[in-house]
C-alpha atoms as a PDB file:
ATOM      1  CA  UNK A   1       4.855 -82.641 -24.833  1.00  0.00           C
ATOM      2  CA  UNK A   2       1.534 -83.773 -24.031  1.00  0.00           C
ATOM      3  CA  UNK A   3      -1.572 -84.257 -26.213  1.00  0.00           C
ATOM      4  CA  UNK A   4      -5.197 -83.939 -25.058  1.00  0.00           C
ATOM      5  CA  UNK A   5      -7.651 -86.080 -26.560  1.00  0.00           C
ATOM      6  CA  UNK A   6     -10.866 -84.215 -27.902  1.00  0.00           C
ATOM      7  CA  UNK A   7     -11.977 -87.224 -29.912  1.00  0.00           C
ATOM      8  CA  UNK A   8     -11.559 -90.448 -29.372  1.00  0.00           C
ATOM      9  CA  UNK A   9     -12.933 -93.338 -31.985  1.00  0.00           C
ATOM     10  CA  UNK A  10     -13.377 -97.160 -30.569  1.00  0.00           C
ATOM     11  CA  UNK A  11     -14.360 -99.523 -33.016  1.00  0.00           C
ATOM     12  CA  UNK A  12     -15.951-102.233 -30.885  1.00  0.00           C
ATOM     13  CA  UNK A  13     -17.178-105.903 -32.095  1.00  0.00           C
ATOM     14  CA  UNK A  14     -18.702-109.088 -30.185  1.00  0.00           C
ATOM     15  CA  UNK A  15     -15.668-110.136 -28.810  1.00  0.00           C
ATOM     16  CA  UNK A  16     -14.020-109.780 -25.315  1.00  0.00           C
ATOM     17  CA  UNK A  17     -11.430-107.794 -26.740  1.00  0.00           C
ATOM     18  CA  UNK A  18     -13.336-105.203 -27.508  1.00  0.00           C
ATOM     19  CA  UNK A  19     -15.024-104.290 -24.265  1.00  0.00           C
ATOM     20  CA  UNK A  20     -11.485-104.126 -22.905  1.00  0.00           C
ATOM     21  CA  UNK A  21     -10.719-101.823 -25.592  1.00  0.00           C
ATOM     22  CA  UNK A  22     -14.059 -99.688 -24.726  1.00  0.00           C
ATOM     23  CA  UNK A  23     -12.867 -99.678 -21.242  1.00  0.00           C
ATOM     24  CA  UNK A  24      -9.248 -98.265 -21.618  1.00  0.00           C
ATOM     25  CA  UNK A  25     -11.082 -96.120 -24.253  1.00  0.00           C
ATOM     26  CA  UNK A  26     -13.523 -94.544 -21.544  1.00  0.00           C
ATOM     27  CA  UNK A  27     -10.750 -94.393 -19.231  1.00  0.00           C
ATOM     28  CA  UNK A  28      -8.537 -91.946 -21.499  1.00  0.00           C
ATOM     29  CA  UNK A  29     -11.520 -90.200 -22.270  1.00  0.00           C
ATOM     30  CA  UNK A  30     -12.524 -89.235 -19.062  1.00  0.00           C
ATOM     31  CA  UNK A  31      -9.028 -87.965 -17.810  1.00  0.00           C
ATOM     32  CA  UNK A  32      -9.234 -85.343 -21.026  1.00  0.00           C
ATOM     33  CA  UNK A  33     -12.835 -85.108 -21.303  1.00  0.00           C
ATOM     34  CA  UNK A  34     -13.082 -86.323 -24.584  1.00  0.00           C
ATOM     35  CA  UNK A  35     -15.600 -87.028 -27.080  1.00  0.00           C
ATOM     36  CA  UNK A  36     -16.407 -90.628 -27.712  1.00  0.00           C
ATOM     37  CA  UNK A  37     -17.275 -92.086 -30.734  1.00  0.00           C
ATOM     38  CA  UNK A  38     -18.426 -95.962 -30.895  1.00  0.00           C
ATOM     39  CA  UNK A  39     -18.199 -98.107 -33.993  1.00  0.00           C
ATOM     40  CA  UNK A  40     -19.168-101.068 -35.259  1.00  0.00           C
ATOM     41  CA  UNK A  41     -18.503-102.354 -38.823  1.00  0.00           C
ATOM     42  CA  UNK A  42     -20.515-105.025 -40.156  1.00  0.00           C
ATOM     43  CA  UNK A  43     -18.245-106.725 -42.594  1.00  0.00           C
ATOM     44  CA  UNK A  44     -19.284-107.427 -46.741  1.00  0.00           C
ATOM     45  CA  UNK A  45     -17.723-110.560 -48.003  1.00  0.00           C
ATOM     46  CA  UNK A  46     -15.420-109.728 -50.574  1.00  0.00           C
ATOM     47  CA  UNK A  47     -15.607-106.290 -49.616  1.00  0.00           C
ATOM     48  CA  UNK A  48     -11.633-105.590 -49.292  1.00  0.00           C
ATOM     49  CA  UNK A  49     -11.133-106.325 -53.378  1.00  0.00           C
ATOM     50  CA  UNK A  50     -13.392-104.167 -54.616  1.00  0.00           C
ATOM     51  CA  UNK A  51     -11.673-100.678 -55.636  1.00  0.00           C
ATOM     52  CA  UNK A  52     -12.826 -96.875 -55.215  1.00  0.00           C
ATOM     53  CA  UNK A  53     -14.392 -96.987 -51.777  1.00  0.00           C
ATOM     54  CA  UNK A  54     -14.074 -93.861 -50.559  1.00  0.00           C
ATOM     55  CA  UNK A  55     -16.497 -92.518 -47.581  1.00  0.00           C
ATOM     56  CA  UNK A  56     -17.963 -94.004 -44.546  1.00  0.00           C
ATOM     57  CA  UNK A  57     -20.455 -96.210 -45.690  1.00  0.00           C
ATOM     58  CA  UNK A  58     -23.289 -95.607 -42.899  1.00  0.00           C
ATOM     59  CA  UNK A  59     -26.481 -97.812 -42.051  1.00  0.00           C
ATOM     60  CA  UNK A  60     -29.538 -96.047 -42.607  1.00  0.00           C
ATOM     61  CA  UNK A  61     -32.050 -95.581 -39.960  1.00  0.00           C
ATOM     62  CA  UNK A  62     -31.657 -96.066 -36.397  1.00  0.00           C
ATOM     63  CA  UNK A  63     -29.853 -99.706 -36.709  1.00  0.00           C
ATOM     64  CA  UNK A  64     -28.781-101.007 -33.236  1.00  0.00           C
ATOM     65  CA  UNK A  65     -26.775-102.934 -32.652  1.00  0.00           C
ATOM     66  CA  UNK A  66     -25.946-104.570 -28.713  1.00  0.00           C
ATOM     67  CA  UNK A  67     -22.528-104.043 -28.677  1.00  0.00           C
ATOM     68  CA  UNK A  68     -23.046-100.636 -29.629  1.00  0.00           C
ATOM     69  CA  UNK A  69     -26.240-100.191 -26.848  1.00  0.00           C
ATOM     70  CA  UNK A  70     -23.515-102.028 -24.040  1.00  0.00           C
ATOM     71  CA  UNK A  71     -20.938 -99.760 -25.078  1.00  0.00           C
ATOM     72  CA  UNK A  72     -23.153 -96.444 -24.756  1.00  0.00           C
ATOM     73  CA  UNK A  73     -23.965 -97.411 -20.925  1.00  0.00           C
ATOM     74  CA  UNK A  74     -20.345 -97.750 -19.896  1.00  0.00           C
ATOM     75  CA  UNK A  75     -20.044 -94.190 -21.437  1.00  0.00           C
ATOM     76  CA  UNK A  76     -23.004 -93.098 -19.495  1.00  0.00           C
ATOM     77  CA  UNK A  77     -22.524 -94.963 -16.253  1.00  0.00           C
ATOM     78  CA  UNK A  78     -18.183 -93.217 -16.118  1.00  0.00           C
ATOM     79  CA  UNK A  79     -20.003 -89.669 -17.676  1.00  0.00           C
ATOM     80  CA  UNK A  80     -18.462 -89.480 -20.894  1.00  0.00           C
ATOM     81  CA  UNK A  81     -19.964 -88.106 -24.117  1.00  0.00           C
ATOM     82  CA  UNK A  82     -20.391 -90.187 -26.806  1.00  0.00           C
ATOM     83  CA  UNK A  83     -22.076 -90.824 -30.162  1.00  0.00           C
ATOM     84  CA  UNK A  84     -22.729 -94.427 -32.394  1.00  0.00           C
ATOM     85  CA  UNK A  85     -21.638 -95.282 -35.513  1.00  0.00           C
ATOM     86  CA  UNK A  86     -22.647 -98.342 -37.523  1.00  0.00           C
ATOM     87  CA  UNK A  87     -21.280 -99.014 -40.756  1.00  0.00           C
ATOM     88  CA  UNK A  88     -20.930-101.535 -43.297  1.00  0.00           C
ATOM     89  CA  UNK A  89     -17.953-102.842 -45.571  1.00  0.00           C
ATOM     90  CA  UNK A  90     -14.565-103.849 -44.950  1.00  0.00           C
ATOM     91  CA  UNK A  91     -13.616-103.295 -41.196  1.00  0.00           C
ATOM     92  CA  UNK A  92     -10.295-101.325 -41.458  1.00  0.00           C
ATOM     93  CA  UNK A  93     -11.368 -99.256 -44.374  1.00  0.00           C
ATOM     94  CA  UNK A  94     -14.376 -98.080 -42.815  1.00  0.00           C
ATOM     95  CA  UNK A  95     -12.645 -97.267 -39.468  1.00  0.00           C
ATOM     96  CA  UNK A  96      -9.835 -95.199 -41.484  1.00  0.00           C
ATOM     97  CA  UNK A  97     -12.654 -93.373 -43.209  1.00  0.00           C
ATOM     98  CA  UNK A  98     -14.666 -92.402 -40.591  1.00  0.00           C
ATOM     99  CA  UNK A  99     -11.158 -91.540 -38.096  1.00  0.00           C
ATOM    100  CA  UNK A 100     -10.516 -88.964 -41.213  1.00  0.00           C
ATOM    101  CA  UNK A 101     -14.075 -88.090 -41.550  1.00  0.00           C
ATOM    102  CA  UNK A 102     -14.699 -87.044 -37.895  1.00  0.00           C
ATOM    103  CA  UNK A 103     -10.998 -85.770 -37.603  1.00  0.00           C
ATOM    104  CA  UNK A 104     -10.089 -88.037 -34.125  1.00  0.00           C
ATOM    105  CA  UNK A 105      -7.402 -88.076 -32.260  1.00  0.00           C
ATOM    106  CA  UNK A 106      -7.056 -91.768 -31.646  1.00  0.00           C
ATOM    107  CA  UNK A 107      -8.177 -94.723 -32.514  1.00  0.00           C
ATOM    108  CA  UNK A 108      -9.118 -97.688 -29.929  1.00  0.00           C
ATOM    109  CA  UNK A 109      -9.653-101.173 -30.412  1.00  0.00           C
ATOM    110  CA  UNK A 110      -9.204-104.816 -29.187  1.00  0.00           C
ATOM    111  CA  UNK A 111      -7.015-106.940 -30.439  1.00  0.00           C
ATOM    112  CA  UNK A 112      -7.768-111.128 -30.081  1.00  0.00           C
ATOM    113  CA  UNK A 113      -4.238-112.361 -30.750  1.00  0.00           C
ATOM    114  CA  UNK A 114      -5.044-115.056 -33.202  1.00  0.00           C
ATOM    115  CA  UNK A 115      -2.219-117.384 -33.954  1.00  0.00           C
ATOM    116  CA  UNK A 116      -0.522-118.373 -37.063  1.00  0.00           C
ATOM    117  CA  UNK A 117      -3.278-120.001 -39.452  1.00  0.00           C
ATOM    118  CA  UNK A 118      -6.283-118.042 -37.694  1.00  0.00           C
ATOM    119  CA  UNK A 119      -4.640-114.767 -38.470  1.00  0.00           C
ATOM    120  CA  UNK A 120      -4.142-115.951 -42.160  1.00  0.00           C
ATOM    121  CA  UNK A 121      -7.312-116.890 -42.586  1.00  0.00           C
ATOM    122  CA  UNK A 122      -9.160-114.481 -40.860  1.00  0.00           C
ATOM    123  CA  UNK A 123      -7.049-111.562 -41.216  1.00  0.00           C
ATOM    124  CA  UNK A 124      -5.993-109.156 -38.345  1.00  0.00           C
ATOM    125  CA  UNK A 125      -8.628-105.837 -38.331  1.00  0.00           C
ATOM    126  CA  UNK A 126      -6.214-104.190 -36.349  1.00  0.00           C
ATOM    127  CA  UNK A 127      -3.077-104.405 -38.627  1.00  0.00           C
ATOM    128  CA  UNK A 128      -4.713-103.992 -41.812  1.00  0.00           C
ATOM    129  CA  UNK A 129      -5.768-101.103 -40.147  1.00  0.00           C
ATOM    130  CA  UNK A 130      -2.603 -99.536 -39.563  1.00  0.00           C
ATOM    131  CA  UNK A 131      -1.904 -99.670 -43.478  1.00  0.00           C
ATOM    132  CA  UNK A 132      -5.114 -97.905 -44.325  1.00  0.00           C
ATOM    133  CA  UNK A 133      -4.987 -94.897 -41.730  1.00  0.00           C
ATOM    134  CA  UNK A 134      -2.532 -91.927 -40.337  1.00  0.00           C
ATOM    135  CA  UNK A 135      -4.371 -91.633 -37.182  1.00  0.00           C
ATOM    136  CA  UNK A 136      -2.844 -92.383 -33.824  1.00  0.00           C
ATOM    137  CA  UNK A 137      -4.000 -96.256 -32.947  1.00  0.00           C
ATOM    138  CA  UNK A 138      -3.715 -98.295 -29.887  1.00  0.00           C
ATOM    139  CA  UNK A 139      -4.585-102.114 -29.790  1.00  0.00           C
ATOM    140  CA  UNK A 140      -6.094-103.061 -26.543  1.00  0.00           C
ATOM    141  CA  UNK A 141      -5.381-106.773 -26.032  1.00  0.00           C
ATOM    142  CA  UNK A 142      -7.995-109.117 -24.825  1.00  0.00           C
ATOM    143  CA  UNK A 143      -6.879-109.304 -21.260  1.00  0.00           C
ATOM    144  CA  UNK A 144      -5.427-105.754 -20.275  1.00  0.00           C
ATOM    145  CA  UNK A 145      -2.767-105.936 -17.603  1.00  0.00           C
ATOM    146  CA  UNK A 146      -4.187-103.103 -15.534  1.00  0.00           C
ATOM    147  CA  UNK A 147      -7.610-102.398 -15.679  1.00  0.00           C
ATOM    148  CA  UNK A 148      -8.739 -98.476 -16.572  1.00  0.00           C
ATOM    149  CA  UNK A 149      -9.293 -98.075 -12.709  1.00  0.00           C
ATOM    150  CA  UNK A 150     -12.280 -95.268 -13.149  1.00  0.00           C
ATOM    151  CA  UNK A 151     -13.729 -97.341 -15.584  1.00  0.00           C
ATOM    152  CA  UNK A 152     -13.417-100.794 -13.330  1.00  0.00           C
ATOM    153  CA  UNK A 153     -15.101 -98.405 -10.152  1.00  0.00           C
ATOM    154  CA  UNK A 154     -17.976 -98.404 -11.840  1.00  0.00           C
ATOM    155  CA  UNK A 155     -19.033-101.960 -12.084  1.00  0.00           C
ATOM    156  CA  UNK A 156     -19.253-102.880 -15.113  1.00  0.00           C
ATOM    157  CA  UNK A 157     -15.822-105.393 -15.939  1.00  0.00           C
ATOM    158  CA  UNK A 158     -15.988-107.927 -18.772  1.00  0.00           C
ATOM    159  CA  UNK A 159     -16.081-111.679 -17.868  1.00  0.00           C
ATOM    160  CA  UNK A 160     -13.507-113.465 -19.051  1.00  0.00           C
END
């Protein structure tokens, strides 16, 4: 059985993971012509303790954010429709309420792969997300083995 894609959510950051992630995220999107949506979280200290959070917590205002603007012209430059999101709170929360909210099909987004110690410290956004949501996710890692090849066409390609 296969599943098309009408909406696809990638939660993007300022790391190199996550451009990889936008670009297998463009890439799926354009084989189904799906909808893109781009988000960014910016994180709260402390945020993840505090109970009763329970809706997309949006930035007022037309915030902007460059990760968000870079992501929007790889959507434009491969032709796929997209919108921006920017929220604040805690990361995987935020993500799982706005992948209900908007009713997506999948979730995209990099993955670093901290070791040991890091990970403890800093936490992994992408596995705390699987605990929070029921949505379909895939974790792009930092270096994908094959690049999205209509995405790669167009010139843009992270620099490692």
């Amino acid at each position: 059985m296969t599943r098309i894609l009408k909406k696809i959510l990638i939660a993007v950051d300022d790391t190199p993971a996550s451009l990889t992630a936008v670009e297998q995220g463009l890439a799926l999107a354009a084989d189904d012509d799906a909808e893109v949506v781009f988000l960014h979280v910016v994180p709260v200290a402390g945020e993840k303790l505090v109970p009763g959070h329970e809706r997309a917590e949006r930035v007022p205002g037309r915030a902007r954010k460059k990760i968000l603007v870079t992501a929007a012209r790889m959507a434009e430059s491969v032709d796929v429709a997209f919108t921006t999101e920017l929220l604040v709170g805690y990361p995987p929360a935020q993500i799982a309420l706005l992948a209900e909210e908007l009713d997506v099909d999948l979730v995209v987004m990099g993955s670093r792969h901290m070791s040991g110690i890091k990970r403890f410290l800093l936490g992994s956004t992408s596995r705390a997300l699987l605990g929070e949501t029921t949505r379909p996710v895939l974790v792009v890692p930092e270096i994908a083995l094959e690049p999205a090849p209509d995405v790669r066409t167009n010139g843009f390609r992270a620099v490692r």
